[in-house]
PDB file of N, CA and C in Angstrom:
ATOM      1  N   UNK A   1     123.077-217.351-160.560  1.00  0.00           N
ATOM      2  CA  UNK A   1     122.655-216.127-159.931  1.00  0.00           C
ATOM      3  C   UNK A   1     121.519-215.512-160.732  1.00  0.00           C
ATOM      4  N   UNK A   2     120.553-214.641-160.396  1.00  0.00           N
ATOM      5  CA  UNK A   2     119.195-214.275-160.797  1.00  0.00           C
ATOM      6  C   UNK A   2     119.147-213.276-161.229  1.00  0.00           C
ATOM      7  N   UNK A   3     119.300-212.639-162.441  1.00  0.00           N
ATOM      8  CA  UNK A   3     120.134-211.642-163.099  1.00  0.00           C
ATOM      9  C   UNK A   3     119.120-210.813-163.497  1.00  0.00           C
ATOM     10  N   UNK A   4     118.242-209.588-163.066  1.00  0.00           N
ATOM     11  CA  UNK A   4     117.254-208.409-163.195  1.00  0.00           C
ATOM     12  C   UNK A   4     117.295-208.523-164.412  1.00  0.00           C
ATOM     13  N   UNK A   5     116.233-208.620-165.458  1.00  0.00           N
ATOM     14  CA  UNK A   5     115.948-208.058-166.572  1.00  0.00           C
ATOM     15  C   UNK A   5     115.963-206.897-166.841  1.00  0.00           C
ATOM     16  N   UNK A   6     115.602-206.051-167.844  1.00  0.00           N
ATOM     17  CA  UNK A   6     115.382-204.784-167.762  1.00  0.00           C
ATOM     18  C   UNK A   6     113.681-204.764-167.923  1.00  0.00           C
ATOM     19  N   UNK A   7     113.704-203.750-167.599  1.00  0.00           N
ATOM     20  CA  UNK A   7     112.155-203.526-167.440  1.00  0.00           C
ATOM     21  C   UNK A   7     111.523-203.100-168.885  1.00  0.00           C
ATOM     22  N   UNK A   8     110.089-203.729-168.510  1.00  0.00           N
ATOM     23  CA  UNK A   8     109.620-203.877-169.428  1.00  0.00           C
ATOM     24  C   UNK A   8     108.540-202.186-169.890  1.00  0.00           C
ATOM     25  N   UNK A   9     108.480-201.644-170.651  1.00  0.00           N
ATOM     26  CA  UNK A   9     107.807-200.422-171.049  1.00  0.00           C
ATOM     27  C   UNK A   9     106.304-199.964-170.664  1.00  0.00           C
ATOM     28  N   UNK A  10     106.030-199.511-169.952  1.00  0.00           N
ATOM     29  CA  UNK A  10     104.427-199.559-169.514  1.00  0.00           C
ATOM     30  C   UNK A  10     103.594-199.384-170.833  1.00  0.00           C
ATOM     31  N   UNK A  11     102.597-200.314-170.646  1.00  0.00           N
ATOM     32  CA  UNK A  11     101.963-200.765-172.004  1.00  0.00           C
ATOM     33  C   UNK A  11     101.047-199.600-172.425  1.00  0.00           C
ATOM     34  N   UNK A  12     101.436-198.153-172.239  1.00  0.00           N
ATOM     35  CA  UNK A  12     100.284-197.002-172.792  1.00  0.00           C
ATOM     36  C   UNK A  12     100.899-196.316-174.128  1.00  0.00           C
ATOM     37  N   UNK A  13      99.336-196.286-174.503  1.00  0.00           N
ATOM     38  CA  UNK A  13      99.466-195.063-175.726  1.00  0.00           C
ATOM     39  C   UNK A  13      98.659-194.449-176.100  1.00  0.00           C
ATOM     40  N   UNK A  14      99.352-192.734-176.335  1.00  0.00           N
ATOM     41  CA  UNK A  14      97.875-191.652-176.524  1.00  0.00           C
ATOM     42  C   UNK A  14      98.081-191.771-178.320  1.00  0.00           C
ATOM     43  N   UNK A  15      96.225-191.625-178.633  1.00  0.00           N
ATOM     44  CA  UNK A  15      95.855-191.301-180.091  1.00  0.00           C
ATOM     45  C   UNK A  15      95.760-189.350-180.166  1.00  0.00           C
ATOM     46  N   UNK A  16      95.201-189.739-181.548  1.00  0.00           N
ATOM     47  CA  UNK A  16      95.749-187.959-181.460  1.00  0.00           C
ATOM     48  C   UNK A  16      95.066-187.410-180.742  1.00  0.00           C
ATOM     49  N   UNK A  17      93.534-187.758-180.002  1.00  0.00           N
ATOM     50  CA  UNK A  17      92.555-186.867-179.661  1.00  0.00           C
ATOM     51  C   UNK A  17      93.294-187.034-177.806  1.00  0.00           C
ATOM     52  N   UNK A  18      94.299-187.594-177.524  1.00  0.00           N
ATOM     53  CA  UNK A  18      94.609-187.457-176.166  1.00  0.00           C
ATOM     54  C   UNK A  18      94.893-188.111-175.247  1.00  0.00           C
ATOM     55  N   UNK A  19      93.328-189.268-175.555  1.00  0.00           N
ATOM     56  CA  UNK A  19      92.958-190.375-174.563  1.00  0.00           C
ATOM     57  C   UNK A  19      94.305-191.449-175.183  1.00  0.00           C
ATOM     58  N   UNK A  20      94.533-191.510-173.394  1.00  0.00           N
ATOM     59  CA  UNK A  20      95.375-192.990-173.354  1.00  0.00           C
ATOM     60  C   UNK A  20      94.740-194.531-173.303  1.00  0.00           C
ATOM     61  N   UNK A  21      95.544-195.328-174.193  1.00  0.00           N
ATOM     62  CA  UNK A  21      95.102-196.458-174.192  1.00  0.00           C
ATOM     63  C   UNK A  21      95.774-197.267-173.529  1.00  0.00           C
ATOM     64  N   UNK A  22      95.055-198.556-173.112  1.00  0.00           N
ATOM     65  CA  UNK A  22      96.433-199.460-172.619  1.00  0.00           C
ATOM     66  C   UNK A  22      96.794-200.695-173.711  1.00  0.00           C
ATOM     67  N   UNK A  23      97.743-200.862-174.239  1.00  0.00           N
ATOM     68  CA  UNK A  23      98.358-201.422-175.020  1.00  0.00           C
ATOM     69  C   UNK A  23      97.928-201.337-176.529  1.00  0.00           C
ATOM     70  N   UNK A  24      97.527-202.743-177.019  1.00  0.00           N
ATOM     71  CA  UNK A  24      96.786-202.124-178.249  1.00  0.00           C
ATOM     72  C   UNK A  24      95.578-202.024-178.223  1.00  0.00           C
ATOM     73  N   UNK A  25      94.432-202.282-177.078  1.00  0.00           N
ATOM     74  CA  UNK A  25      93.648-202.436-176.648  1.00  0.00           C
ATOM     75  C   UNK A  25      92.840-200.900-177.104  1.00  0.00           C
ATOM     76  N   UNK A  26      91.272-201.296-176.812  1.00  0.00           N
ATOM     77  CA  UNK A  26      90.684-199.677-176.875  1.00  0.00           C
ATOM     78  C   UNK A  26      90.527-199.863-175.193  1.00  0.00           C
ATOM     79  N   UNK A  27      90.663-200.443-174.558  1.00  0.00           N
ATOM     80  CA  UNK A  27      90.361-199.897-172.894  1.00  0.00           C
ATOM     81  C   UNK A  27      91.390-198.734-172.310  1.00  0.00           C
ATOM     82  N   UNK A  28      90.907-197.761-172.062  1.00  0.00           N
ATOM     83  CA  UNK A  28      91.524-196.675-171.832  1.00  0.00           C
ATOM     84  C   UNK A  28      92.153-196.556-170.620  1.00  0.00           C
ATOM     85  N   UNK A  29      93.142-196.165-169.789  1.00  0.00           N
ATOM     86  CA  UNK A  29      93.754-195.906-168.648  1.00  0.00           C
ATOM     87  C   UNK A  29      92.545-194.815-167.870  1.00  0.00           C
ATOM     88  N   UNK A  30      91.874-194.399-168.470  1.00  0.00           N
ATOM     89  CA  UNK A  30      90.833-193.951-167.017  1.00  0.00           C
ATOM     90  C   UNK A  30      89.890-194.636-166.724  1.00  0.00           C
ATOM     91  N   UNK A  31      89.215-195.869-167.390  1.00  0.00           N
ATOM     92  CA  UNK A  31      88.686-197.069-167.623  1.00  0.00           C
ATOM     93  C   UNK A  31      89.475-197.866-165.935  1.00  0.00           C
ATOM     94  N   UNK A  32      90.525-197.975-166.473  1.00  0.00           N
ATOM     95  CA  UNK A  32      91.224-199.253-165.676  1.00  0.00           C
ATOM     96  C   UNK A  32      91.177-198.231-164.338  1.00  0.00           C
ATOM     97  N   UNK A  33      92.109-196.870-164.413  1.00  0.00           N
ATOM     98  CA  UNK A  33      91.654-196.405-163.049  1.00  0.00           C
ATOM     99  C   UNK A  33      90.594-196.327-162.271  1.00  0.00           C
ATOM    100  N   UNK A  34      89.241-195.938-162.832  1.00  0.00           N
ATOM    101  CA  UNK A  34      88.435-195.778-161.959  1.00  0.00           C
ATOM    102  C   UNK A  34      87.927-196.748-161.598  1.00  0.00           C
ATOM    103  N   UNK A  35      88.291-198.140-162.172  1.00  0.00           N
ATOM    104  CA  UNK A  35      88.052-199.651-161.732  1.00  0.00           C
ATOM    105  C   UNK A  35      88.268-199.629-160.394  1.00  0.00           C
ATOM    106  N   UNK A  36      89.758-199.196-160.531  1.00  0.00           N
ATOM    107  CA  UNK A  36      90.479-199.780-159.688  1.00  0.00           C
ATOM    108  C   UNK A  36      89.984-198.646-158.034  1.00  0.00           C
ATOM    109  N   UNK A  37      89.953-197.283-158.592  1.00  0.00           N
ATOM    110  CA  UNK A  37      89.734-196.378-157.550  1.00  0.00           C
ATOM    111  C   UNK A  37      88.182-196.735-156.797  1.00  0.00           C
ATOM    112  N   UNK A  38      87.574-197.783-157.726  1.00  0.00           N
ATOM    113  CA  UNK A  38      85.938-197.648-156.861  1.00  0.00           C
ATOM    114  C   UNK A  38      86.116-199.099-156.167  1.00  0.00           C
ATOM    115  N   UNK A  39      87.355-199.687-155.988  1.00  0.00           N
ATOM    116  CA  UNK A  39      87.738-200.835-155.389  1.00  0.00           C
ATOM    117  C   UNK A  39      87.499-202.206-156.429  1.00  0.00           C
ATOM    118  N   UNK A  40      87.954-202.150-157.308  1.00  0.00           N
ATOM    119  CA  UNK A  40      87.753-203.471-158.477  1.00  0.00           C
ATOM    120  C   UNK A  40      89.498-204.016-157.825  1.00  0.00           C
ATOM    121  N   UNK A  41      89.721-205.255-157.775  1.00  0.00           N
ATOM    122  CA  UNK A  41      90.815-205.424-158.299  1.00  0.00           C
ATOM    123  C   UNK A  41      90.964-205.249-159.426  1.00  0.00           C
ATOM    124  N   UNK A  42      92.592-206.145-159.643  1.00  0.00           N
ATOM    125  CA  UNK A  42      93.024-206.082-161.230  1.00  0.00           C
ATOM    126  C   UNK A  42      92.402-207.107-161.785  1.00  0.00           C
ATOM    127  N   UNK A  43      92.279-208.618-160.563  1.00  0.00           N
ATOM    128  CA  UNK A  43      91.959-209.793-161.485  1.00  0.00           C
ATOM    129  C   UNK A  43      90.402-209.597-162.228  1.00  0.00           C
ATOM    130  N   UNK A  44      89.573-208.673-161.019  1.00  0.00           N
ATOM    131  CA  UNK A  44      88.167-208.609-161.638  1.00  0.00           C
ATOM    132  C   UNK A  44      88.011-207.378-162.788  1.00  0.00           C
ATOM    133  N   UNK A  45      89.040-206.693-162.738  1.00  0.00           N
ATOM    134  CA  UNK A  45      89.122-205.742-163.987  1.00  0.00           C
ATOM    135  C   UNK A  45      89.818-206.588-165.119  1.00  0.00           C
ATOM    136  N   UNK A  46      90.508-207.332-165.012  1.00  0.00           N
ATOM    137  CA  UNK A  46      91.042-208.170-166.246  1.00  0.00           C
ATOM    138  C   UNK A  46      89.768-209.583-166.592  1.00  0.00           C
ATOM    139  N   UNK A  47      88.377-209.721-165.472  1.00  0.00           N
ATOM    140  CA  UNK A  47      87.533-210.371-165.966  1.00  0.00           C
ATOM    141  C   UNK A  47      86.518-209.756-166.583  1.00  0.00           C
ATOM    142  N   UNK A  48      86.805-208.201-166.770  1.00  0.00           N
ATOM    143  CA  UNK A  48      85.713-207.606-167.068  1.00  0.00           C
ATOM    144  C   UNK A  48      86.010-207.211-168.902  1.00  0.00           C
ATOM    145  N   UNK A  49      87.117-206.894-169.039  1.00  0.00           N
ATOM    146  CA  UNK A  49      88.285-206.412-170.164  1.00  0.00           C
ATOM    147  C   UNK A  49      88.944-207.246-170.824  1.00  0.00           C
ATOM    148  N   UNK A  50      88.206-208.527-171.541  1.00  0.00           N
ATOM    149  CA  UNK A  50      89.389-209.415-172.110  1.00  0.00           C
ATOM    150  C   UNK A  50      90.378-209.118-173.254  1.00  0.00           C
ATOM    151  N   UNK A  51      90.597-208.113-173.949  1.00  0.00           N
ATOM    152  CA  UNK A  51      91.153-206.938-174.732  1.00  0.00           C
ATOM    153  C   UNK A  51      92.661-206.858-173.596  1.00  0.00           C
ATOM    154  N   UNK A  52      92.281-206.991-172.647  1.00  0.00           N
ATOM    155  CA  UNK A  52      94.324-206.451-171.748  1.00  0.00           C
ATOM    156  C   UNK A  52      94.258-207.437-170.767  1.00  0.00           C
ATOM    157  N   UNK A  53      95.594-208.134-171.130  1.00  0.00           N
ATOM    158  CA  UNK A  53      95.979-208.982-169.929  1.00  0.00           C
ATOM    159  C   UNK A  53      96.358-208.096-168.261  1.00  0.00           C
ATOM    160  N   UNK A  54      95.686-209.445-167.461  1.00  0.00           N
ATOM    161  CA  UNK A  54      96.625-208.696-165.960  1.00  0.00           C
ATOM    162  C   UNK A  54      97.831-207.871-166.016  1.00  0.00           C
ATOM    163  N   UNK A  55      99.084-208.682-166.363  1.00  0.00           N
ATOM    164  CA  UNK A  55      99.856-207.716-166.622  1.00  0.00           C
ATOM    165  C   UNK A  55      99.809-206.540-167.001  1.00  0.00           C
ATOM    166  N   UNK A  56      99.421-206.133-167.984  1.00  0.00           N
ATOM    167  CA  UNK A  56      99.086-204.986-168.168  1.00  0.00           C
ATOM    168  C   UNK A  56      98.427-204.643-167.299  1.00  0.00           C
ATOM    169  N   UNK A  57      97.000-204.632-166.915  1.00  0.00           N
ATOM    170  CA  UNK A  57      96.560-203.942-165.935  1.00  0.00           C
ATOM    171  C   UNK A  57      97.244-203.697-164.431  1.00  0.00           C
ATOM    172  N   UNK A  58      97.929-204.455-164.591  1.00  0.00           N
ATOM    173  CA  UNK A  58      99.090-204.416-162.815  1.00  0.00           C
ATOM    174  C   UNK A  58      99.864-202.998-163.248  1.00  0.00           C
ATOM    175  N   UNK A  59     100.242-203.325-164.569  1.00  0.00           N
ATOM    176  CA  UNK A  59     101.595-202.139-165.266  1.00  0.00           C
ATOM    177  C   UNK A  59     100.784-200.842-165.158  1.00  0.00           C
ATOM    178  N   UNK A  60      99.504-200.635-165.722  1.00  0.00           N
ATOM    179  CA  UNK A  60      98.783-199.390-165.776  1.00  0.00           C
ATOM    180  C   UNK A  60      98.466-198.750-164.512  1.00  0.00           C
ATOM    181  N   UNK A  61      98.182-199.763-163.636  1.00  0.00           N
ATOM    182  CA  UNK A  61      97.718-199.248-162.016  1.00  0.00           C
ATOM    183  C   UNK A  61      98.963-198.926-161.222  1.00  0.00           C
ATOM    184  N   UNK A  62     100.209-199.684-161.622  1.00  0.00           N
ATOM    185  CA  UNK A  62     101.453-199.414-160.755  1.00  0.00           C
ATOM    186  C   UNK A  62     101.716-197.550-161.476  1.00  0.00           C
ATOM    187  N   UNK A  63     101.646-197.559-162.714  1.00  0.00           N
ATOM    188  CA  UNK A  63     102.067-196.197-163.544  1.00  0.00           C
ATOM    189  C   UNK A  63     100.859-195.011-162.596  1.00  0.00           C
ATOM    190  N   UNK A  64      99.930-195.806-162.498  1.00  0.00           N
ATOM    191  CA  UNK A  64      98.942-194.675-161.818  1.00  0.00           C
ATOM    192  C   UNK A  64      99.649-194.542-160.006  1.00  0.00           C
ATOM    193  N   UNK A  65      99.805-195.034-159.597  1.00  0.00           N
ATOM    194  CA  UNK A  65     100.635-195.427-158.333  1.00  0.00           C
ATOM    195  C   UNK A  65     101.884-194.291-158.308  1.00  0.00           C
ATOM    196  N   UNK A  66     101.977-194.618-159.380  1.00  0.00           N
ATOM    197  CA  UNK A  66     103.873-193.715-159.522  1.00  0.00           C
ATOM    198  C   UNK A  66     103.486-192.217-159.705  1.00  0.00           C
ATOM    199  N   UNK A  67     102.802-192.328-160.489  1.00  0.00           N
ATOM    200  CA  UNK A  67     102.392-191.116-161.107  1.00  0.00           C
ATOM    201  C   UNK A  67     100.695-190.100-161.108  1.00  0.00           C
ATOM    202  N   UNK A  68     100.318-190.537-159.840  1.00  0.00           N
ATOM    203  CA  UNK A  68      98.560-190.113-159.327  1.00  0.00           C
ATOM    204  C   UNK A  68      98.926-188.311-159.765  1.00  0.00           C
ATOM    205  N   UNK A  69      99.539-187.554-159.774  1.00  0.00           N
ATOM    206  CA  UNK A  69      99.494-186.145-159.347  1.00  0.00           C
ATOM    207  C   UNK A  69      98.837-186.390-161.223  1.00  0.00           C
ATOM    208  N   UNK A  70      99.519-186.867-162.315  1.00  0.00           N
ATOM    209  CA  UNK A  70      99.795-186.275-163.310  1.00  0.00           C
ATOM    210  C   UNK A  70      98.695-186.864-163.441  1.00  0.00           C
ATOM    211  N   UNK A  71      98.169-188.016-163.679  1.00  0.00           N
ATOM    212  CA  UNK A  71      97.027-188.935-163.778  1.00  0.00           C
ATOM    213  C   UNK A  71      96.288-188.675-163.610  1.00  0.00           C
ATOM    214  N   UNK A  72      96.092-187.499-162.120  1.00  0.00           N
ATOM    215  CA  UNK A  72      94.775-187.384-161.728  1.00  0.00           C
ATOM    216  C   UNK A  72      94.091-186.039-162.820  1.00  0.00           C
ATOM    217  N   UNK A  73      95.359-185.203-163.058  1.00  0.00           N
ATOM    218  CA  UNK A  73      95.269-184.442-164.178  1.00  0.00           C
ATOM    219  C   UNK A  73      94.593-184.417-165.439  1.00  0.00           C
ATOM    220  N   UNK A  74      95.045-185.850-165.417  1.00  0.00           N
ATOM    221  CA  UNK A  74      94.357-186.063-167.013  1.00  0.00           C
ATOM    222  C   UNK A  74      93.143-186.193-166.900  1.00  0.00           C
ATOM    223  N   UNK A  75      92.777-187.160-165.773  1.00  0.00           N
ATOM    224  CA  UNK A  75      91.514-187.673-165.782  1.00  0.00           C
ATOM    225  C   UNK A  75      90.131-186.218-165.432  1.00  0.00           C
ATOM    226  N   UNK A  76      90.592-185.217-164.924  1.00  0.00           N
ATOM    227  CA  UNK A  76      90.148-184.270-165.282  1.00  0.00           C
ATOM    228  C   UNK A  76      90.035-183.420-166.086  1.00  0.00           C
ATOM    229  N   UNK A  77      90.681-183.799-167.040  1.00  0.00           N
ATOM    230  CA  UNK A  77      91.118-182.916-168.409  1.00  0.00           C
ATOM    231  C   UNK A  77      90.175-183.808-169.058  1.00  0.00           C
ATOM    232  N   UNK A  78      89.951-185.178-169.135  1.00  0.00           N
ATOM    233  CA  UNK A  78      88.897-186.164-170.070  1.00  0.00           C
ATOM    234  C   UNK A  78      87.762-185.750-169.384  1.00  0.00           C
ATOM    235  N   UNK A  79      87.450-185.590-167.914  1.00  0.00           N
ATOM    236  CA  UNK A  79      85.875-185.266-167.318  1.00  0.00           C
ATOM    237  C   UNK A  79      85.764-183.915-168.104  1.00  0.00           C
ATOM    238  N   UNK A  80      86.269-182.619-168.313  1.00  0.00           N
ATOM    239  CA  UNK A  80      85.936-182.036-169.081  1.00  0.00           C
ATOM    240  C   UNK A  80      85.899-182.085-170.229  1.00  0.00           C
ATOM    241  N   UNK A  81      86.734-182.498-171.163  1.00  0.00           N
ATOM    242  CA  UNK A  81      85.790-182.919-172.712  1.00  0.00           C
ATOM    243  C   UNK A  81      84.708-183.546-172.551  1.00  0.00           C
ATOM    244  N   UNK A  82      84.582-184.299-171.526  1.00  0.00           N
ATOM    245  CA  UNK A  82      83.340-185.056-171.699  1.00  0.00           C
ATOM    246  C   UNK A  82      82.042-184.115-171.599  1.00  0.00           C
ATOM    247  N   UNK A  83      82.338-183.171-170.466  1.00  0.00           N
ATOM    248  CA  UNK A  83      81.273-182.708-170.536  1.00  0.00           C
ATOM    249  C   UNK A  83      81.009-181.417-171.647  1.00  0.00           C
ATOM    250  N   UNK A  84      82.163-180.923-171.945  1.00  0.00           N
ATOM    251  CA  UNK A  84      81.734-180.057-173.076  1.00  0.00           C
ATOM    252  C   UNK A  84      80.827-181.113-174.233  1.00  0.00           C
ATOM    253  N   UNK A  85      81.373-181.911-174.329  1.00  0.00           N
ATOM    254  CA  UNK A  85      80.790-182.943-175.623  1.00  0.00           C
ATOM    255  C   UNK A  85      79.221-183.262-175.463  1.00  0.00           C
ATOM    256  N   UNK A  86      79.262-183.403-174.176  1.00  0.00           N
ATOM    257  CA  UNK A  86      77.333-184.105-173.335  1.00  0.00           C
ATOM    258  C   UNK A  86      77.005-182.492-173.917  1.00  0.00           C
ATOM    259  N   UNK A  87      77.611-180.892-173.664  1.00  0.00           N
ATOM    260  CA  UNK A  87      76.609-179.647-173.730  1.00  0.00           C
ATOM    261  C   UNK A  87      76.458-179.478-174.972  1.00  0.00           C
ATOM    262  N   UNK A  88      77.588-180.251-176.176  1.00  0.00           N
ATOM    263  CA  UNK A  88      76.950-179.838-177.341  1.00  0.00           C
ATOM    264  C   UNK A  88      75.636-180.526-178.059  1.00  0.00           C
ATOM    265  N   UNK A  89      76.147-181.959-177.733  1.00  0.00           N
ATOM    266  CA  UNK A  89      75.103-182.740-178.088  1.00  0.00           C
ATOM    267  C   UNK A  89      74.008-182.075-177.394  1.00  0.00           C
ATOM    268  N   UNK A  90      73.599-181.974-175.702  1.00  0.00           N
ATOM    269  CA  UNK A  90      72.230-181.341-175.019  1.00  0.00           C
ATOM    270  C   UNK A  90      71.942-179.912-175.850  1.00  0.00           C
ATOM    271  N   UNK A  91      72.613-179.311-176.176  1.00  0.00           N
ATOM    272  CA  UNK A  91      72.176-178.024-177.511  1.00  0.00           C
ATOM    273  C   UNK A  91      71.985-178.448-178.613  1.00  0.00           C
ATOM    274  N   UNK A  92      72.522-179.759-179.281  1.00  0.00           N
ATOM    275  CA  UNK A  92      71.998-179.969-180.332  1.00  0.00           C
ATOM    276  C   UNK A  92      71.168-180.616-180.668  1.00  0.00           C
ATOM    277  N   UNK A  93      70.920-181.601-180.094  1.00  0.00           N
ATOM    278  CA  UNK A  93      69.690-182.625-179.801  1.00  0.00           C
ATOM    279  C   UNK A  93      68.979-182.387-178.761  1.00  0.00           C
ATOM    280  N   UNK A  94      68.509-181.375-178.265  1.00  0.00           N
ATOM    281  CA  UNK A  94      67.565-181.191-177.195  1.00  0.00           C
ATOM    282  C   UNK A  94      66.495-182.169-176.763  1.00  0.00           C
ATOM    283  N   UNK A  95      65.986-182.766-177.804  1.00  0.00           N
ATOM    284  CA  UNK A  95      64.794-183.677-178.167  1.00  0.00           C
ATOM    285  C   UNK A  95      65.460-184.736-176.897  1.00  0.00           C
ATOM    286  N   UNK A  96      66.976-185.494-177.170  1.00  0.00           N
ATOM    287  CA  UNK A  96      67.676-186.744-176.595  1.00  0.00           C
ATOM    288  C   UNK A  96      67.871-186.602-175.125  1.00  0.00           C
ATOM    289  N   UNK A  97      67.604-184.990-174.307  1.00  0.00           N
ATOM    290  CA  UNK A  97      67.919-185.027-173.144  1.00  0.00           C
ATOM    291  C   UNK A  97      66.524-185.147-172.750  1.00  0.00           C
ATOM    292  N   UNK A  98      65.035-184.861-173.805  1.00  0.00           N
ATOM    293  CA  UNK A  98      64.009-184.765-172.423  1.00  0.00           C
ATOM    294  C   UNK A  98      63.651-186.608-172.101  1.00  0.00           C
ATOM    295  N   UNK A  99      64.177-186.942-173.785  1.00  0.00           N
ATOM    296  CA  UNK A  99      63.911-188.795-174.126  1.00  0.00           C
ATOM    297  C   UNK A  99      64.952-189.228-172.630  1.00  0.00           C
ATOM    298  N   UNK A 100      66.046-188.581-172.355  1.00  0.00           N
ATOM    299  CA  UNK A 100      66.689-189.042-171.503  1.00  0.00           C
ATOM    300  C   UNK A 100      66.135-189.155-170.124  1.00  0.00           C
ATOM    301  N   UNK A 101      65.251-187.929-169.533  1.00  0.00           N
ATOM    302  CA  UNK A 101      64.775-187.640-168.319  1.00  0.00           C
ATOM    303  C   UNK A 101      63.650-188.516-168.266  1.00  0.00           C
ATOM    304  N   UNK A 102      62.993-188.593-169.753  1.00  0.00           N
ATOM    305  CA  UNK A 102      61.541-190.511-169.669  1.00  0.00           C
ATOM    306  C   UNK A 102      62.081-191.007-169.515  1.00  0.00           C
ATOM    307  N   UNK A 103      63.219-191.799-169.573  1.00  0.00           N
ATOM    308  CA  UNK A 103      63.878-192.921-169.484  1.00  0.00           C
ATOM    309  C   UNK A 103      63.915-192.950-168.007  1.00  0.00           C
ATOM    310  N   UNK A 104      65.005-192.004-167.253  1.00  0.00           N
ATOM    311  CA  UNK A 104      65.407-192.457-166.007  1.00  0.00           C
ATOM    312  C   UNK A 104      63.897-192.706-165.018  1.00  0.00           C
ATOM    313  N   UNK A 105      62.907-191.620-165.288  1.00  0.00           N
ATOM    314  CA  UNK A 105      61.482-191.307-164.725  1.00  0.00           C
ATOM    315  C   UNK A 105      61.345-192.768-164.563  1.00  0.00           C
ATOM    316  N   UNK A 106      60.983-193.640-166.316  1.00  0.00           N
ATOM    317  CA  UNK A 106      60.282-194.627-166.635  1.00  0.00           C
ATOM    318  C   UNK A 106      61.051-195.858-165.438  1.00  0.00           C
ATOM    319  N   UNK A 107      62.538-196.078-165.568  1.00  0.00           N
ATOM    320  CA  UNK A 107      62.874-196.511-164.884  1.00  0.00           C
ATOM    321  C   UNK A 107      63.211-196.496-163.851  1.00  0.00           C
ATOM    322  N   UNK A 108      63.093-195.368-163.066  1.00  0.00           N
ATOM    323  CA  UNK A 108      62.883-195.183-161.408  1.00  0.00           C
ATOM    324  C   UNK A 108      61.603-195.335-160.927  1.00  0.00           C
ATOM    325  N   UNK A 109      60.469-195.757-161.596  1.00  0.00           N
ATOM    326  CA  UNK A 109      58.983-195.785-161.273  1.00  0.00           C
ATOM    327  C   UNK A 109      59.020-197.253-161.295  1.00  0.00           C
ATOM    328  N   UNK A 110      59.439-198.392-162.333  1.00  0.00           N
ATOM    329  CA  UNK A 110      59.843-199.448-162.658  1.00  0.00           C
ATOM    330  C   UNK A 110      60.541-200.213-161.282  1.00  0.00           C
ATOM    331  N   UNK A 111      61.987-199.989-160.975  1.00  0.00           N
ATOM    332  CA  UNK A 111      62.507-200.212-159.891  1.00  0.00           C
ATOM    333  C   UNK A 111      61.954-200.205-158.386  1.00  0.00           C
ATOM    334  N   UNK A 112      60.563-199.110-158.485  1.00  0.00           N
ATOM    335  CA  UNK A 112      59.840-198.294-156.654  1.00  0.00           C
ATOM    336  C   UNK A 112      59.087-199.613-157.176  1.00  0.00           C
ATOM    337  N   UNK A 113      58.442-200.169-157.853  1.00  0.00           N
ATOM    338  CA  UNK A 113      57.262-201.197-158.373  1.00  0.00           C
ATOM    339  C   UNK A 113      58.109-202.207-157.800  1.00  0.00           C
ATOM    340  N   UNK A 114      59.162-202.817-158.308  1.00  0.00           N
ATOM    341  CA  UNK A 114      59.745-203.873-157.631  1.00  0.00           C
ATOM    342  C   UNK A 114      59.776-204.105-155.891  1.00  0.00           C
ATOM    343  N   UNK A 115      59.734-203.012-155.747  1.00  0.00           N
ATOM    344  CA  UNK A 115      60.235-203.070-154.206  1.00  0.00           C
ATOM    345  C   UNK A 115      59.012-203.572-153.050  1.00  0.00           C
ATOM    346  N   UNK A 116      57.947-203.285-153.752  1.00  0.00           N
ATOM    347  CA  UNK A 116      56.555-203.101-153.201  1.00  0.00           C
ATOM    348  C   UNK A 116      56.062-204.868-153.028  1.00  0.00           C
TER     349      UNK A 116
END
């Protein structure tokens, strides 16, 4: 007879600053979500991430599955550090956001050239 294991522990863990990881991996659970939310599978997110097996990534996306209300939480709680972090750096390095706006310029002028 085929006797249920017990289940196995979803492979996450937060460091002190918050962000969840998946296993011992540095690929983060909002990493694997938004893979998955912009339509990646798992197999092409586990070809992208060789750091976490499928499994795991099945385990992290099922936990997001179970748990979207709290998840989605977080992942807005990380979009805002992030962006406090982008306003300190843009106040502190002012110089890196106009280098930033040549860049995209340089390469959106680059890309219209291709097309032609």
């Amino acid at each position: 007879m085929f006797a249920i294991p017990p289940m196995e522990p979803v492979p996450l863990r937060k460091d002190a600053d918050g962000i969840v990881y998946i296993g011992k991996s540095r690929v983060t659970l909002q990493t694997v979500v938004l893979r998955f939310l912009q339509g990646d599978s798992p197999e092409a997110i586990a070809e992208n991430f060789d750091a976490i097996g499928l499994a795991d990534i099945y385990a992290a996306i099922a936990f997001y599955l179970h748990h979207q209300a709290e998840v989605e939480t977080y992942l807005e709680e990380m979009r805002g550090k992030a962006a406090e972090v982008r306003n300190q750096l843009e106040t502190q390095y002012p110089e890196m956001l106009t280098l930033q706006r040549k860049l995209r310029r340089r390469l959106g002028r680059h890309s219209d050239d291709d097309n032609e």
